[in-house]
C-alpha atoms as a PDB file:
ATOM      1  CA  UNK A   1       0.000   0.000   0.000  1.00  0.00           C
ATOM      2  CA  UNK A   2       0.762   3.470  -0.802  1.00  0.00           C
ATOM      3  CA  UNK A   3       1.763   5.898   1.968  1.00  0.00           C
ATOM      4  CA  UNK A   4       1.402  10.007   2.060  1.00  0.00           C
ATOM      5  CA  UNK A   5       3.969  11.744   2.679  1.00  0.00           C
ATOM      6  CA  UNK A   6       4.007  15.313   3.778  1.00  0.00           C
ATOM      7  CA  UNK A   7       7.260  17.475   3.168  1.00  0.00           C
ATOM      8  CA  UNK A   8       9.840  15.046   3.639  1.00  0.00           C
ATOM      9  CA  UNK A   9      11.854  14.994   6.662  1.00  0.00           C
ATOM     10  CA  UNK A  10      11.355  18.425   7.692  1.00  0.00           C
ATOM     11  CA  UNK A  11       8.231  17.807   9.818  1.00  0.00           C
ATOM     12  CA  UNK A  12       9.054  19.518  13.607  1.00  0.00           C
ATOM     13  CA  UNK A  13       7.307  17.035  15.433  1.00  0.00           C
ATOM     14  CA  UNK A  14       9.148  16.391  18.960  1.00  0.00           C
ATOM     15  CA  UNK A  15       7.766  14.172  21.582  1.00  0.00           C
ATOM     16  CA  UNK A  16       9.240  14.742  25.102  1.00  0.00           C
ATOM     17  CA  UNK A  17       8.960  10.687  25.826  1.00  0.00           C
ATOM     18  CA  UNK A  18       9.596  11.622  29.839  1.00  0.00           C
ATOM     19  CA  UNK A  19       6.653  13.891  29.982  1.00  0.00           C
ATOM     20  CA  UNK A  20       4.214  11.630  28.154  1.00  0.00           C
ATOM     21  CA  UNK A  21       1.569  10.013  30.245  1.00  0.00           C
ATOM     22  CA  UNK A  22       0.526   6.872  27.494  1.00  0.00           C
ATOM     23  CA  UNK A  23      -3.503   8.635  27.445  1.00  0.00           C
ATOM     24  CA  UNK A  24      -3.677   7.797  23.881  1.00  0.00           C
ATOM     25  CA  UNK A  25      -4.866  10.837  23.131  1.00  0.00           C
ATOM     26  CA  UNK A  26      -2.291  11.779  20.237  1.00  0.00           C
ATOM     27  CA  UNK A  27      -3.033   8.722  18.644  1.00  0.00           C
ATOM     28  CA  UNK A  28      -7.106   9.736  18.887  1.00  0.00           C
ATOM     29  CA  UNK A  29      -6.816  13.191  17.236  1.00  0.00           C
ATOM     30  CA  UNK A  30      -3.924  12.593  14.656  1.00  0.00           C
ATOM     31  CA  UNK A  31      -5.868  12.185  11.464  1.00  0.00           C
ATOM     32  CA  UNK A  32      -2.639  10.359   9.778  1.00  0.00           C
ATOM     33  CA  UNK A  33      -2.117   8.093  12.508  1.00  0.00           C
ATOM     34  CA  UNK A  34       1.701   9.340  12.714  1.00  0.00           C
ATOM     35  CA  UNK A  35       1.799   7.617  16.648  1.00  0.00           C
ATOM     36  CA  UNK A  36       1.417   4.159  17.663  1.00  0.00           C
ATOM     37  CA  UNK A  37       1.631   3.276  22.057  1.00  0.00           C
ATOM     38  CA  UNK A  38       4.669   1.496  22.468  1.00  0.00           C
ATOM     39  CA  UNK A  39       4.721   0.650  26.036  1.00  0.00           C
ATOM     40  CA  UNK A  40       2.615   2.344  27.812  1.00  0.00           C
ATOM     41  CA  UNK A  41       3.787   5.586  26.151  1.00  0.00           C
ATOM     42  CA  UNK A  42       2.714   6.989  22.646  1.00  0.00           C
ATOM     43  CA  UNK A  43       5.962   6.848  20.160  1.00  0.00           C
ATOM     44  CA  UNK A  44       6.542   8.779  17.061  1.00  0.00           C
ATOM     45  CA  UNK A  45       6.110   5.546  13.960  1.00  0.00           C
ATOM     46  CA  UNK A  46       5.510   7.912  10.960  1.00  0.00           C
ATOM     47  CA  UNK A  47       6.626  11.395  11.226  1.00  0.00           C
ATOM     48  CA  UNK A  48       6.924  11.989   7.507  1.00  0.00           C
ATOM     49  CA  UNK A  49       2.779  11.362   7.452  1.00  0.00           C
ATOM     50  CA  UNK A  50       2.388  14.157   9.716  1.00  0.00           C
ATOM     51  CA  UNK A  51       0.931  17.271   8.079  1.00  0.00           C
ATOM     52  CA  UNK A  52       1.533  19.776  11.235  1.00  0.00           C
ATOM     53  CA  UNK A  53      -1.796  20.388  12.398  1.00  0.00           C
ATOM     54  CA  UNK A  54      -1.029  20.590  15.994  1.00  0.00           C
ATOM     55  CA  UNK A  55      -3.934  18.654  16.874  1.00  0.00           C
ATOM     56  CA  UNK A  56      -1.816  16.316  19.036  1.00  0.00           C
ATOM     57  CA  UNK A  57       0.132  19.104  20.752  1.00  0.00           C
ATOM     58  CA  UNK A  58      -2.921  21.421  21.625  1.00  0.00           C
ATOM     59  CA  UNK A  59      -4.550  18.359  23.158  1.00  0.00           C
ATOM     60  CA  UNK A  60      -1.806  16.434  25.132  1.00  0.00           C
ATOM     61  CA  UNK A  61      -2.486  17.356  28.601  1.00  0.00           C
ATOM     62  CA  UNK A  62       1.007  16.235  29.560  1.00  0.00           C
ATOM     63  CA  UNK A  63       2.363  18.886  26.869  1.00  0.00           C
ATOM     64  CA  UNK A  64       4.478  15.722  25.671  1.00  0.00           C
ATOM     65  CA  UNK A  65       4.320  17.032  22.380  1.00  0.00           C
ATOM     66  CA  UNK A  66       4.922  19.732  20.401  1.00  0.00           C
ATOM     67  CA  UNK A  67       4.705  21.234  16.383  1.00  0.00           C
ATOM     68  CA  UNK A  68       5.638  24.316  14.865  1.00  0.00           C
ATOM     69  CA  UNK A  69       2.704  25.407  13.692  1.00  0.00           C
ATOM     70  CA  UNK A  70       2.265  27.131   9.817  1.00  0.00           C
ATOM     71  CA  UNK A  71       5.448  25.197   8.384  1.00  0.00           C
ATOM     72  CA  UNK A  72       3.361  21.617   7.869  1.00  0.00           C
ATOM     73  CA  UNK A  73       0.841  20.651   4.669  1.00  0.00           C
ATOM     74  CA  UNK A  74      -2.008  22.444   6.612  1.00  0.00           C
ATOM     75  CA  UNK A  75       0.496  25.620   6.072  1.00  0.00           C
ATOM     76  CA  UNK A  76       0.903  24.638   1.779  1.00  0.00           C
ATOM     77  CA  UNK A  77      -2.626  24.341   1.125  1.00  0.00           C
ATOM     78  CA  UNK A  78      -3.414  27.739   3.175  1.00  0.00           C
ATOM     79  CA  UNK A  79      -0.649  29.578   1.737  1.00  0.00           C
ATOM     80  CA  UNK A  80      -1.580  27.993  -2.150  1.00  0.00           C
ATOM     81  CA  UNK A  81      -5.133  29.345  -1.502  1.00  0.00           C
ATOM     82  CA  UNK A  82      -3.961  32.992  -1.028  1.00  0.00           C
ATOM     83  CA  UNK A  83      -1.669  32.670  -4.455  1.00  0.00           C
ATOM     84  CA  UNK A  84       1.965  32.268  -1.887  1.00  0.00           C
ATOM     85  CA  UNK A  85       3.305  29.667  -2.934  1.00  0.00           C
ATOM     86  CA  UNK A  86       2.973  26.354  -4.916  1.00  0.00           C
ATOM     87  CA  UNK A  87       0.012  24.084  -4.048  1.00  0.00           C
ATOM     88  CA  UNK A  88       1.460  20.620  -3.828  1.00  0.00           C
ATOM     89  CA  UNK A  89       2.487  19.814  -0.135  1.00  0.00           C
ATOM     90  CA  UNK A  90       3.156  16.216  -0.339  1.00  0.00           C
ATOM     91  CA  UNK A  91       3.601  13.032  -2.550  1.00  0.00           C
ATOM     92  CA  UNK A  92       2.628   9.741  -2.368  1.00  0.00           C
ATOM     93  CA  UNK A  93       5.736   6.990  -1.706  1.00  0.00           C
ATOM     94  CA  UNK A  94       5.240   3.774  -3.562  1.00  0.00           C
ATOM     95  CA  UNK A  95       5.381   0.480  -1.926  1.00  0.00           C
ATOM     96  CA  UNK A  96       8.845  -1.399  -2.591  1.00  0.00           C
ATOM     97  CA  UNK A  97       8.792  -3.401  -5.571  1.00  0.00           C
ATOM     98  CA  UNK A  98       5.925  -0.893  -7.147  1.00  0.00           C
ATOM     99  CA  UNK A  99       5.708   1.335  -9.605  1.00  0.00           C
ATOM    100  CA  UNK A 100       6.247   5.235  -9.230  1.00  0.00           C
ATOM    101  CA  UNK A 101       3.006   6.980  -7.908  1.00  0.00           C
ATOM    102  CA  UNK A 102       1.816   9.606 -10.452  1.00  0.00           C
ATOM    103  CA  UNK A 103       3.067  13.000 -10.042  1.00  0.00           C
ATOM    104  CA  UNK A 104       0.455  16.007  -9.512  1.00  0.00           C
ATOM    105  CA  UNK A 105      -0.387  18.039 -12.142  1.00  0.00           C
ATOM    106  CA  UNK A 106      -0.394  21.342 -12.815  1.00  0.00           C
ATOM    107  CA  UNK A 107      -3.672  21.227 -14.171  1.00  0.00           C
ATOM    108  CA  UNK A 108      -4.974  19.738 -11.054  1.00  0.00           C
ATOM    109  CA  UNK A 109      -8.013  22.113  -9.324  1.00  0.00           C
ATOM    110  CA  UNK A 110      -6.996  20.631  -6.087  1.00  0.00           C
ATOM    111  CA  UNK A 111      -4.907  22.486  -3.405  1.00  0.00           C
ATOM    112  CA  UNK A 112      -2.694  19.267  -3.053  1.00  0.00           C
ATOM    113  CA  UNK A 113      -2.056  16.110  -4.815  1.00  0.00           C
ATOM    114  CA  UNK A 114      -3.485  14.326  -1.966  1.00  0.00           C
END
């Protein structure tokens, strides 16, 4: 299976591993299921997925968690919407032994190839 990839390997997602309290509530609110609990404590298992919502940070009552807001996908599509900057925010990563996704198009009347 394919996977989506936002802005690769520049997502700011940091989780303070010490302060986290394993409430599963990361994994709840993260719409691209970017944590996983590992041991009674949520872990980081696809960062690249995440699109820097904040979601996870504004609702971690430990504050385990944190995002720099405005830098993320939710950021490209804003900014491509007010003419900034280029719409794509993300591609899709083939499976191994696949072949290449399709790349977006210019034409496309979406704000990302997603």
């Amino acid at each position: 299976m394919n996977q989506l990839i936002y802005l690769k390997n520049v997502v700011t997602l940091k989780l303070d591993e010490k302060k986290c309290v394993g409430c599963g509530i990361c994994l709840l609110v993260c719409p691209h299921a970017v944590f996983r609990l590992t041991n009674g404590t949520a872990a980081i298992v696809n960062r690249d997925a995440c699109m820097e919502c904040g979601a996870c940070s504004r609702n971690c009552p430990a504050e385990a968690l944190s995002v720099q807001s405005g830098v993320g996908c939710a950021a490209a599509v804003i900014n491509s919407k007010i003419g900034r900057k280029k719409e794509s925010c993300c591609y899709i990563e083939p499976s191994k032994g696949k072949a290449n996704p399709p790349e977006c198009s210019s034409d496309s009347k979406r704000s990302s190839c997603c």
